[in-house]
N, C-alpha and C. Protein backbone atom coordinates (compact mmCIF):
# COMPACT_ATOMS: atom_id res chain seq x y z
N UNK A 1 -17.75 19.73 -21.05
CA UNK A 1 -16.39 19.26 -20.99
C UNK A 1 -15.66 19.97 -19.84
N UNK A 2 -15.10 19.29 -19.15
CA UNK A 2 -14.47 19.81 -18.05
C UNK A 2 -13.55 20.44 -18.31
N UNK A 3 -13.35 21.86 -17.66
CA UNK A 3 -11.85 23.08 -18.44
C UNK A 3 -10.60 22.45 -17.94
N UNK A 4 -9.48 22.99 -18.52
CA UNK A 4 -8.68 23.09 -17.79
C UNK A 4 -8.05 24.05 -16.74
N UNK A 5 -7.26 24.02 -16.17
CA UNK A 5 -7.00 24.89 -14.81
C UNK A 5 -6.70 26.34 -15.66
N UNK A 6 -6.34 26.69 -16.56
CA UNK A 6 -5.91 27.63 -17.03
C UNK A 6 -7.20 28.91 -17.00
N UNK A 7 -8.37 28.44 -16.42
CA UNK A 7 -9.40 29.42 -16.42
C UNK A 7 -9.77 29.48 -15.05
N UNK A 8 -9.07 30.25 -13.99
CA UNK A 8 -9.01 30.24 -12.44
C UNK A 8 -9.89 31.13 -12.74
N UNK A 9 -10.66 31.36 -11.06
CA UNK A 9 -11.91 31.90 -10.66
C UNK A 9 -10.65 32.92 -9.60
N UNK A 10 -11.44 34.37 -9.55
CA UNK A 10 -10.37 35.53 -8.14
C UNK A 10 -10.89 34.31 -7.01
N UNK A 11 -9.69 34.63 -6.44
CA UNK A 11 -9.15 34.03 -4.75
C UNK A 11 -10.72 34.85 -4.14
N UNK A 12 -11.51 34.13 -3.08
CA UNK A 12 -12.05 34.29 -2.51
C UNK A 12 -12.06 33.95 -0.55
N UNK A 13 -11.18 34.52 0.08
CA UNK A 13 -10.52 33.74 1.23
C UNK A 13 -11.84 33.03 2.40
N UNK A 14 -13.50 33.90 2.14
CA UNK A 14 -13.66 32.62 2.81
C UNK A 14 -14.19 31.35 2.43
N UNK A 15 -14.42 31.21 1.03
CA UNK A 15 -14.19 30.03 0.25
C UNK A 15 -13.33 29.32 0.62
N UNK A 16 -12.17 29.92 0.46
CA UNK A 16 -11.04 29.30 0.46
C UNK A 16 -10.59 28.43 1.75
N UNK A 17 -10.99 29.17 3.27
CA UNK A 17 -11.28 28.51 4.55
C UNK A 17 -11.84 27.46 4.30
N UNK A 18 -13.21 27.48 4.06
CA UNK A 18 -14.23 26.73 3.66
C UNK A 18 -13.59 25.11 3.07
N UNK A 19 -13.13 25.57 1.90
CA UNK A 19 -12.43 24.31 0.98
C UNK A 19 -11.20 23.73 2.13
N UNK A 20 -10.70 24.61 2.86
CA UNK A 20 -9.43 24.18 3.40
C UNK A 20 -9.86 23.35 5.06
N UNK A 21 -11.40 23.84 5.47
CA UNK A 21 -11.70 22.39 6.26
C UNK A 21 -12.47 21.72 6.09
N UNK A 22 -13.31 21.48 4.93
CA UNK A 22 -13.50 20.44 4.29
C UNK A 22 -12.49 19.66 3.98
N UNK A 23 -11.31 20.35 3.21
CA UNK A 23 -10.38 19.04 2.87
C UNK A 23 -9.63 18.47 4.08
N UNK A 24 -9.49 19.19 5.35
CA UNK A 24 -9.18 18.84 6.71
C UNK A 24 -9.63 17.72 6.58
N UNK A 25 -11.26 17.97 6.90
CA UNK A 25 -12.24 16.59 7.84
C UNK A 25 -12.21 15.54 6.68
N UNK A 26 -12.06 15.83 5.28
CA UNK A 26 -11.80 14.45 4.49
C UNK A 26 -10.70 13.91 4.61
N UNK A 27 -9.66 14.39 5.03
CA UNK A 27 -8.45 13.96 5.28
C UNK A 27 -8.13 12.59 6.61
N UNK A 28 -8.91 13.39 7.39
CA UNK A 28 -9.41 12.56 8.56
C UNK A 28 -10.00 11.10 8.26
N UNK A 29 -10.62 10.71 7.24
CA UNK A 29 -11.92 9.84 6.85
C UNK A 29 -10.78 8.67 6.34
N UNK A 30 -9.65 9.30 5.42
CA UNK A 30 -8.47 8.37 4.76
C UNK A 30 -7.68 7.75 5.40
N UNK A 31 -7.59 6.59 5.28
CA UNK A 31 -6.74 5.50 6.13
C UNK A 31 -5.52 5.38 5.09
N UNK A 32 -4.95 4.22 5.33
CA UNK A 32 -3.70 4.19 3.89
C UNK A 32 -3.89 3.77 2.67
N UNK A 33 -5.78 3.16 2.72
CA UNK A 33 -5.74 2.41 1.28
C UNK A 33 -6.93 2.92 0.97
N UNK A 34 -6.88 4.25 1.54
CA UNK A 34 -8.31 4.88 1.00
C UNK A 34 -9.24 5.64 1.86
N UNK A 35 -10.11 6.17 1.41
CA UNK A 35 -11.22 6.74 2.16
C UNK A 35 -12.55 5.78 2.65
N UNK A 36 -12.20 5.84 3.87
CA UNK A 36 -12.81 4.50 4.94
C UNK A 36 -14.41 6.13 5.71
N UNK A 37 -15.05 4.82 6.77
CA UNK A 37 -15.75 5.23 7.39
C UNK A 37 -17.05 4.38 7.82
N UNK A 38 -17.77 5.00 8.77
CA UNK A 38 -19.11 4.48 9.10
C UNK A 38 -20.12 4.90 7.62
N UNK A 39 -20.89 3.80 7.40
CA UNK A 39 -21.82 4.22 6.13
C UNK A 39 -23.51 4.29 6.78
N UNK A 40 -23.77 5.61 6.23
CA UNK A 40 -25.49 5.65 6.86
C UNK A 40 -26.30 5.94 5.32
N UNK A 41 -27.24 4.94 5.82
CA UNK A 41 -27.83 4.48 4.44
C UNK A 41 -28.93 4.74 5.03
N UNK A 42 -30.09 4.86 3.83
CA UNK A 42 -31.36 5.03 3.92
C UNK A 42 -32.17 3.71 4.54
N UNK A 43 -31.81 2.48 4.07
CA UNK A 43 -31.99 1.16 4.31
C UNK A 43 -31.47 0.55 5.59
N UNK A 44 -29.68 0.65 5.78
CA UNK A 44 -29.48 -0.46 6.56
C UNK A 44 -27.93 0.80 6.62
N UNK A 45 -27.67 0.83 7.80
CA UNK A 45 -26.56 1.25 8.34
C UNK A 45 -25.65 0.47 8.35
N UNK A 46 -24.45 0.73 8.69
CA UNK A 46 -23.30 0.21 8.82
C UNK A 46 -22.14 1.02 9.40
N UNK A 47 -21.81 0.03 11.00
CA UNK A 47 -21.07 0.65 11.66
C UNK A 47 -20.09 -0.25 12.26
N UNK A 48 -19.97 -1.30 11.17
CA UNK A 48 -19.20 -2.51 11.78
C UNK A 48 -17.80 -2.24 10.39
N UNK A 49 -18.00 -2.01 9.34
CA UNK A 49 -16.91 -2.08 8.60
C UNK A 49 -17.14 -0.56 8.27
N UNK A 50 -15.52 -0.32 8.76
CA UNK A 50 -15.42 1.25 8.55
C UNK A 50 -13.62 1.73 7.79
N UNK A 51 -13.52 0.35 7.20
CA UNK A 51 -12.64 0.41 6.37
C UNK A 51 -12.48 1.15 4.83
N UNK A 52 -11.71 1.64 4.01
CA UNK A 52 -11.94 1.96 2.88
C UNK A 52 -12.91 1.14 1.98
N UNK A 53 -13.78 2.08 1.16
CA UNK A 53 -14.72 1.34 0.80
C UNK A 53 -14.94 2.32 -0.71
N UNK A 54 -14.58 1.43 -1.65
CA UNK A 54 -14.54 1.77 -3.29
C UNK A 54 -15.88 1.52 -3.59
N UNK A 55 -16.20 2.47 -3.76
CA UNK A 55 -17.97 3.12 -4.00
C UNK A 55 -18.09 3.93 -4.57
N UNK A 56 -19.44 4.68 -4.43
CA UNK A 56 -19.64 6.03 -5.30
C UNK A 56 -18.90 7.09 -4.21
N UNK A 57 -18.44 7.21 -3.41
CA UNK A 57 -18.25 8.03 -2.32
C UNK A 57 -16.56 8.58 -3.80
N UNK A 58 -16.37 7.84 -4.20
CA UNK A 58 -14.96 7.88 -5.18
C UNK A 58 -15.06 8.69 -6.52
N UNK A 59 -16.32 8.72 -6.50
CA UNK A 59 -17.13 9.66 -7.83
C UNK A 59 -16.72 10.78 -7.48
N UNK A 60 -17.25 11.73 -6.36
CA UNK A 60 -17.46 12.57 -5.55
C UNK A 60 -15.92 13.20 -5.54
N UNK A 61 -15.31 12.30 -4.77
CA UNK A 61 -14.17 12.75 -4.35
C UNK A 61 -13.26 13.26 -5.58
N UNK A 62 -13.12 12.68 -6.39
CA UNK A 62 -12.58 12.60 -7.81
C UNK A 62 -12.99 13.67 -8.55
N UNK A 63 -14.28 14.11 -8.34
CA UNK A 63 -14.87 14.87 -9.28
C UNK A 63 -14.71 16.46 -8.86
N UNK A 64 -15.02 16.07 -7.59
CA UNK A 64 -14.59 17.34 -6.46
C UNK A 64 -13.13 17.87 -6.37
N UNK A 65 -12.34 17.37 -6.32
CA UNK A 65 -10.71 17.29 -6.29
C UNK A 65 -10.47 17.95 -7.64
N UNK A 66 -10.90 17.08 -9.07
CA UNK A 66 -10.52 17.94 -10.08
C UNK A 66 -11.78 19.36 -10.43
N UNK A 67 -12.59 19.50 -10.02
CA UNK A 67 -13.41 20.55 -9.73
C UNK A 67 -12.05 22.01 -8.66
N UNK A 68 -11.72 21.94 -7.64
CA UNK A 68 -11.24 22.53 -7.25
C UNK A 68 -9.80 23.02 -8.07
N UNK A 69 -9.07 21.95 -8.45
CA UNK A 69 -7.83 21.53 -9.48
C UNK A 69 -8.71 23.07 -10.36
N UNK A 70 -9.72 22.76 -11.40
CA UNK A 70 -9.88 23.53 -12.38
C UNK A 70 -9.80 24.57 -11.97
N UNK A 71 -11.00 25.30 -10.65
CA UNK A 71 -10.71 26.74 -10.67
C UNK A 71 -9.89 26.98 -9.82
N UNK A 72 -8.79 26.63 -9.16
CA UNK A 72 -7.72 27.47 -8.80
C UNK A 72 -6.34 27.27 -9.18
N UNK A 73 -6.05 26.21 -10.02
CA UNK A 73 -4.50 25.83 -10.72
C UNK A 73 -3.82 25.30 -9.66
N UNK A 74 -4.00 25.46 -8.41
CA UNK A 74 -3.13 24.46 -7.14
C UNK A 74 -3.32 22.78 -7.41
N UNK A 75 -1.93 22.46 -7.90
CA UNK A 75 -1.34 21.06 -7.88
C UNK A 75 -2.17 19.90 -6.87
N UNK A 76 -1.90 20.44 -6.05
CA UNK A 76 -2.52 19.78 -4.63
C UNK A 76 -4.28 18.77 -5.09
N UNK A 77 -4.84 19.74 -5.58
CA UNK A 77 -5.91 19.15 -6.09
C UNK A 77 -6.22 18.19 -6.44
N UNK A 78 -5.28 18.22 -7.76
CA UNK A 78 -5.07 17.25 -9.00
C UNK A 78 -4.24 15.89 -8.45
N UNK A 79 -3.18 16.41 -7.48
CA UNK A 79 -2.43 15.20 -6.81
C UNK A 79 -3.72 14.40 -6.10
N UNK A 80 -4.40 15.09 -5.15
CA UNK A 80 -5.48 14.08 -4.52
C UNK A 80 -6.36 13.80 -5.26
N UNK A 81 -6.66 14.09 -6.41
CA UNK A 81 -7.46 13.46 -7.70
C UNK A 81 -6.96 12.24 -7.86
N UNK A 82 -5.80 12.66 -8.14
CA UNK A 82 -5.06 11.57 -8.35
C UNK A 82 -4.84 10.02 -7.48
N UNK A 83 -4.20 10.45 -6.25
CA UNK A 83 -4.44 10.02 -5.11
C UNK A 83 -5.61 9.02 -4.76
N UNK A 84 -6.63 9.86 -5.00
CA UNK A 84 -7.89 8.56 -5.54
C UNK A 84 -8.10 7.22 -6.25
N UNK A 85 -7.69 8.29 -7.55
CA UNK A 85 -7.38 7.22 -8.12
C UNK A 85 -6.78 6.13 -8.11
N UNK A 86 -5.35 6.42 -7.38
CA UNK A 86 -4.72 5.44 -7.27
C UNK A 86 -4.98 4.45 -6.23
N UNK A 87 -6.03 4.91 -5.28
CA UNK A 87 -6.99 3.47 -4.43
C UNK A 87 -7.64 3.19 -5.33
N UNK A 88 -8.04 3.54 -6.00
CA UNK A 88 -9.16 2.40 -6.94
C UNK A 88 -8.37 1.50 -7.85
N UNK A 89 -7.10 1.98 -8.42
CA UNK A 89 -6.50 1.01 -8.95
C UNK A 89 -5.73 -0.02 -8.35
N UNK A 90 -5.68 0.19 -7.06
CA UNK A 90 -4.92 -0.59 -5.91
C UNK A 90 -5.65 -1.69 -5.24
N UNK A 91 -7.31 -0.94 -5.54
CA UNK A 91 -8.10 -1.96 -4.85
C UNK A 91 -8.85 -2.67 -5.92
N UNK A 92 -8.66 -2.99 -6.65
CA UNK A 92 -9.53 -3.11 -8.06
C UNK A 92 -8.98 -4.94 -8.14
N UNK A 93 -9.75 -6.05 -8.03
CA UNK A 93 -9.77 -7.32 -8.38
C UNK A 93 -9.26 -7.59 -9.47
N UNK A 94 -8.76 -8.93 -9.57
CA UNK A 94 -8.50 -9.47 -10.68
C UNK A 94 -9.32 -9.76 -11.73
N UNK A 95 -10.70 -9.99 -11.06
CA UNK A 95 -12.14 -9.50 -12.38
C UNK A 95 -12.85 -8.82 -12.74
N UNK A 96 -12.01 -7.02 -11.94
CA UNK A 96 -12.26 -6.27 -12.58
C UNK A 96 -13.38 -5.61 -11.34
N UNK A 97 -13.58 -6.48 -10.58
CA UNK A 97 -14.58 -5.51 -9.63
C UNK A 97 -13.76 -5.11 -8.62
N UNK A 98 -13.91 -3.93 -7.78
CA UNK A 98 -13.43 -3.59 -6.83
C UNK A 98 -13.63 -3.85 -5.46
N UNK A 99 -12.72 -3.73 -4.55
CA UNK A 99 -12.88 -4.66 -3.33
C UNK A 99 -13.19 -3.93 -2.39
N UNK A 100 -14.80 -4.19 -1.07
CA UNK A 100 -15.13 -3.38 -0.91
C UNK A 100 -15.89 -2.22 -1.38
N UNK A 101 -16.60 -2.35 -2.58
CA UNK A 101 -17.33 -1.76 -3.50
C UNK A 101 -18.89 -1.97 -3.20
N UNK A 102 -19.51 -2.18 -2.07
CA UNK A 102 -20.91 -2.33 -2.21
C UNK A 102 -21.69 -1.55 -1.27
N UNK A 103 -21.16 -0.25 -0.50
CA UNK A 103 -21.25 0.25 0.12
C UNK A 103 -21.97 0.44 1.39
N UNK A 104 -23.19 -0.30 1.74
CA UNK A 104 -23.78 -0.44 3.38
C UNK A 104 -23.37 -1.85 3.14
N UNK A 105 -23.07 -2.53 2.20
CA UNK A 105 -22.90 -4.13 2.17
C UNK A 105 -21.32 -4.17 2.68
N UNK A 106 -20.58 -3.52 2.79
CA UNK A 106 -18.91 -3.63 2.26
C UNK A 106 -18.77 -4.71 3.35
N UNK A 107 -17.68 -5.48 3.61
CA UNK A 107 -16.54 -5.52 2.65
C UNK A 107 -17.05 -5.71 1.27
N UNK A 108 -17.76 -6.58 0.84
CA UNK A 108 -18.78 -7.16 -0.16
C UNK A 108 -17.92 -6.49 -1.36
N UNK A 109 -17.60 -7.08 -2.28
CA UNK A 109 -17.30 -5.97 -3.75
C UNK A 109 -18.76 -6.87 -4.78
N UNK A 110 -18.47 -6.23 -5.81
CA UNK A 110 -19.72 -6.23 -7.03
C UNK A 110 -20.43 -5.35 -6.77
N UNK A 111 -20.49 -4.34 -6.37
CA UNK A 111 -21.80 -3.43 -5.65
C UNK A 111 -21.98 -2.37 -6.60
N UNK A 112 -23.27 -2.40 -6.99
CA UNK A 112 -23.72 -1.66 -8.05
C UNK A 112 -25.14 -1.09 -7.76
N UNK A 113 -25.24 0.56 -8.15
CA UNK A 113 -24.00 1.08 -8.59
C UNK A 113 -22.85 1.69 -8.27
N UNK A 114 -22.64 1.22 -7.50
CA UNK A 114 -21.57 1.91 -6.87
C UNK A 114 -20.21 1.58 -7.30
N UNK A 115 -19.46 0.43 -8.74
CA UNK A 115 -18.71 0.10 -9.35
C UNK A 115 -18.81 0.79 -9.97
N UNK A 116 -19.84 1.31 -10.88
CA UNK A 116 -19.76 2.10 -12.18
C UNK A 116 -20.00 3.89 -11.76
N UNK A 117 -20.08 4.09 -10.32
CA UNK A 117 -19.51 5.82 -10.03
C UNK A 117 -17.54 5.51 -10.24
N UNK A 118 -17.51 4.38 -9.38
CA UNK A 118 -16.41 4.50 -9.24
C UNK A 118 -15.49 4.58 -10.98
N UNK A 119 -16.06 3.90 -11.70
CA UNK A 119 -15.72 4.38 -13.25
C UNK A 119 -15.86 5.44 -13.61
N UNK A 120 -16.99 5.95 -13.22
CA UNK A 120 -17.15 7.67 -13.40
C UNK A 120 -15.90 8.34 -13.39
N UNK A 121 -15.63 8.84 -12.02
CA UNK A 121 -14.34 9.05 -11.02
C UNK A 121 -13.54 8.79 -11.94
N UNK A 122 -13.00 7.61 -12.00
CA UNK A 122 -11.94 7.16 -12.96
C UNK A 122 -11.55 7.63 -14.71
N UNK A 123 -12.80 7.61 -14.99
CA UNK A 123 -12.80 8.59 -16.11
C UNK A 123 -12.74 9.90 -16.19
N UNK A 124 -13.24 10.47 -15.59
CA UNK A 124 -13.33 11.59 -15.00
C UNK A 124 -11.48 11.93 -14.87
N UNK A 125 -11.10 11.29 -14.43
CA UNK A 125 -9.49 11.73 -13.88
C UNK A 125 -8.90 11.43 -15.39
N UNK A 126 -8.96 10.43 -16.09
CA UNK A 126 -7.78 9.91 -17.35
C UNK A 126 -8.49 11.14 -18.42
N UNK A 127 -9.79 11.71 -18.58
CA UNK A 127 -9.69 12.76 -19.40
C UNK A 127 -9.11 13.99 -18.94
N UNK A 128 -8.87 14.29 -17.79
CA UNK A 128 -8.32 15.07 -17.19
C UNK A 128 -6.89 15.23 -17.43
N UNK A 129 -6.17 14.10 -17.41
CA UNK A 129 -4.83 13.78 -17.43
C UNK A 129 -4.48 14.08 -18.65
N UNK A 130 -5.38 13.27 -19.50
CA UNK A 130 -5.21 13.46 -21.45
C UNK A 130 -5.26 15.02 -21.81
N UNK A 131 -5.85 15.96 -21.60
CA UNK A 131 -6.28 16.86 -21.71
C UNK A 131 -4.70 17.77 -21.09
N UNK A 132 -4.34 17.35 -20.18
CA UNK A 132 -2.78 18.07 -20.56
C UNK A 132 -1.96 17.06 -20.02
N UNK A 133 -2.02 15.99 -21.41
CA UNK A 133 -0.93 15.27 -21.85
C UNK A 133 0.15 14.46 -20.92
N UNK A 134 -0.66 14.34 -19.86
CA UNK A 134 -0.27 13.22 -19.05
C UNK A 134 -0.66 11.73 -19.26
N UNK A 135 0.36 11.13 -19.77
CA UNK A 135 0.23 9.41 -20.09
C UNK A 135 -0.01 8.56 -19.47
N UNK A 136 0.17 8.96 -17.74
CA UNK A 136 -1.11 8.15 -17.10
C UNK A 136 -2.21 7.79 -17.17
N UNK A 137 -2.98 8.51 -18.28
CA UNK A 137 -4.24 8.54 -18.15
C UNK A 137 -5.07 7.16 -18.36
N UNK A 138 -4.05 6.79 -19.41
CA UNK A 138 -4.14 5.61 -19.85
C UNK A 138 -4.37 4.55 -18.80
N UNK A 139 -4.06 4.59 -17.61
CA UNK A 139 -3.54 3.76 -16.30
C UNK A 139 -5.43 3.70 -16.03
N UNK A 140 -5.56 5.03 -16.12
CA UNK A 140 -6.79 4.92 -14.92
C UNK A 140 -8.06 4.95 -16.12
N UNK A 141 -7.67 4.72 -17.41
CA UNK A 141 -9.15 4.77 -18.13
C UNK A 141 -8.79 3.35 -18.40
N UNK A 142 -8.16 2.54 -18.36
CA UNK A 142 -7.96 1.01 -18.35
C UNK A 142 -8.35 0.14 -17.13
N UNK A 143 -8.40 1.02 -16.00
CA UNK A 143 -8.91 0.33 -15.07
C UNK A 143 -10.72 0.21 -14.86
N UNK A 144 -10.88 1.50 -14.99
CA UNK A 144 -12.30 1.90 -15.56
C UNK A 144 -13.07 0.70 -16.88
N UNK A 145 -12.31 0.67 -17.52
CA UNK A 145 -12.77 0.01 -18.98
C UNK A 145 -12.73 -1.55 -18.84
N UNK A 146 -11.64 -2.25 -17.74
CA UNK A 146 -11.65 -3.98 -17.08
C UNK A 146 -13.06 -3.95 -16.27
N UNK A 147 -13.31 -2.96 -15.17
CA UNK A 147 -14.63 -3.43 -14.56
C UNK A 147 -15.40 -2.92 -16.04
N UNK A 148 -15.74 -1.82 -16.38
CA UNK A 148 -16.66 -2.24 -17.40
C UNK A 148 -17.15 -3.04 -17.98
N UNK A 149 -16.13 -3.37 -18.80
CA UNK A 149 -16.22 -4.50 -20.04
C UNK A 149 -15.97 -6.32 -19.14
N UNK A 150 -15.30 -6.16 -17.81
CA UNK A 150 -15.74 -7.54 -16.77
C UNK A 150 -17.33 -7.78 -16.42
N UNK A 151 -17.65 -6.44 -16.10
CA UNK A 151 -18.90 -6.84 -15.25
C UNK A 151 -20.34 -6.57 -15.99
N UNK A 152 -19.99 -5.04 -15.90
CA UNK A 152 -21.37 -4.37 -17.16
C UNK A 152 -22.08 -4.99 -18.09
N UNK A 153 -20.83 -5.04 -18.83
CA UNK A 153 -21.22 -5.42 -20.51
C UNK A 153 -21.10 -6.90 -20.45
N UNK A 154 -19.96 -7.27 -19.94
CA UNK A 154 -20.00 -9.04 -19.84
C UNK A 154 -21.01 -9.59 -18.95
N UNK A 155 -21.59 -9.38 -18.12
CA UNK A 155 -22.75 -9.95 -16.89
C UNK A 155 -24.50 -8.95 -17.18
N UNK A 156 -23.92 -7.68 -17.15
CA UNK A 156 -25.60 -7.11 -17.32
C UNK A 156 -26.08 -6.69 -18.60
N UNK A 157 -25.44 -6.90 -19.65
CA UNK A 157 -25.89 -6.25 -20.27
C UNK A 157 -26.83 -7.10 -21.35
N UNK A 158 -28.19 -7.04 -21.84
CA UNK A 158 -29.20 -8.18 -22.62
C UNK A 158 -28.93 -7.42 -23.86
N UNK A 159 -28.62 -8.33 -24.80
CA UNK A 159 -28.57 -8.45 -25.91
C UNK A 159 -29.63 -7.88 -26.58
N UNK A 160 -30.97 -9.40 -26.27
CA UNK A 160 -31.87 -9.13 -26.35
C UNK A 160 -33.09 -7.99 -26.17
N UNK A 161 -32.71 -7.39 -25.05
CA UNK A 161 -33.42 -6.02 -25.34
C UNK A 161 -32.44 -4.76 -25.26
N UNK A 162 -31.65 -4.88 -25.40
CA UNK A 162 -30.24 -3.87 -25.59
C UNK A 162 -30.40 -3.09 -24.53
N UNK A 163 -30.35 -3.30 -23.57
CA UNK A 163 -30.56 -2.57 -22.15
C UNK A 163 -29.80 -3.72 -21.27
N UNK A 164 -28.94 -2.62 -19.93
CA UNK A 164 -28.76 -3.52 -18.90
C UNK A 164 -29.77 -4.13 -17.83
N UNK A 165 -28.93 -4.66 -17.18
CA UNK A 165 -30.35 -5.20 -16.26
C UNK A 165 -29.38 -6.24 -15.31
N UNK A 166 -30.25 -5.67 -14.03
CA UNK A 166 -29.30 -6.27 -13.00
C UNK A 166 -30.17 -8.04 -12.74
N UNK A 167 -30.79 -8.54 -13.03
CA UNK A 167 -31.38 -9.86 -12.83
C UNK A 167 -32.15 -10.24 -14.64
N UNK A 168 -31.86 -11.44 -15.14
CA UNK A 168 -32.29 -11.67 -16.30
C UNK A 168 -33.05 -11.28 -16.44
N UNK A 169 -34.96 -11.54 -15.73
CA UNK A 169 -35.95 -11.36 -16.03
C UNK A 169 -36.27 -10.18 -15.81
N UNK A 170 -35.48 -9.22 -15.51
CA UNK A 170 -35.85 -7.25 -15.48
C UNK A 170 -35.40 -6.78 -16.28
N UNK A 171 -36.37 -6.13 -17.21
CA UNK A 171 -36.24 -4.93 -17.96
C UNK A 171 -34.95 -3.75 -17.08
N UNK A 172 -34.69 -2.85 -18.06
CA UNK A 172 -33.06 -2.03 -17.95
C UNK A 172 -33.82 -1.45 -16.65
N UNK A 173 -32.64 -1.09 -16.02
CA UNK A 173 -32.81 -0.36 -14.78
C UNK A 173 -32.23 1.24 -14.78
C-alpha cells in the first residue's frame, strides 16, 4: 500500500539535484495537453507524431510523481501527479478509450496495453487522494473504471474461459 507523505526519507541534496533535473528534462517533453514526444520502440519507431500521447508513459509518470510526493511531503509532487491526471481525463473519449493511446501507433487510441497502464496511473492517483480525503478522487477512479468497464470487460473479456483476450480465438494474454 502506498504511504502517505507523513513518512519523509532525510533530505539528501544530491538526490535531490538529481530529482530536480530529471523533473527539468520531463518538463521539457510536456506540451499543453500532456506529455508528448518522439516514441522508440523495439518494433517500429516513431518520429512523425510527437504529440501528447496517453500511454503507459502515464503509469510512470503518475507513479513516480506520487513516489516522490510520499518521501518528501513537497506539494509540488502530488500537484504534477495530479497534473497527469488531469491529461488523461481531458484526453479520455467518449467510449472511454483515450486519445492517442497506442503508443508507436499514436495518434491511434485503443492501444493496449497501454489504456490499462494508463488506469494504473489513474488509480494509483484516486487512492492516493482517498487516503487523505480528497474528493477528487472520485474524478480520476471514474475515469479509470469508463475505459475499464468500456473496453476491458465489455470487448476483451471471454466469459467463456474467464480470461481476457485480445482476439476471440486466443486464449488470455
Amino acid at each position: 500500500m502506498l504511504a502517505l507523505a507523513t513518512q519523509l526519507l532525510p533530505v539528501d541534496p544530491i538526490i535531490d539535484h538529481a530529482v530536480a533535473r530529471l523533473d527539468a528534462w520531463l518538463e521539457t517533453m510536456r506540451g499543453a495537453r500532456g506529455y508528448g514526444g518522439p516514441v522508440a520502440h523495439w518494433r517500429q519507431q516513431s518520429l512523425i507524431y510527437t504529440g501528447p500521447g496517453r500511454d503507459w508513459r502515464y503509469e510512470g509518470i503518475i507513479a513516480g510523481y506520487l513516489e516522490l510526493w510520499r518521501r518528501s511531503g513537497t506539494r509540488l509532487w502530488l500537484d504534477r501527479a495530479r497534473r497527469a491526471g488531469d491529461d488523461l481525463l481531458g484526453g479520455q473519449l467518449a467510449d472511454g478509450h483515450f486519445a492517442a493511446s497506442a503508443f508507436e501507433a499514436n495518434p491511434a487510441s485503443a492501444g493496449s496495453p497501454h489504456e490499462a497502464a494508463c488506469d494504473v496511473g489513474l488509480l494509483l492517483l484516486a487512492r492516493t487522494l482517498r487516503q487523505i480525503r480528497d474528493p477528487a478522487w472520485e474524478v480520476y477512479a471514474g475515469c479509470a473504471e469508463h475505459n475499464l468497464r468500456g473496453h476491458y470487460i465489455a470487448r476483451l473479456w471471454d466469459v467463456t474461459t474467464g480470461s481476457f483476450s485480445e482476439r476471440g480465438q486466443c486464449s488470455s494474454f
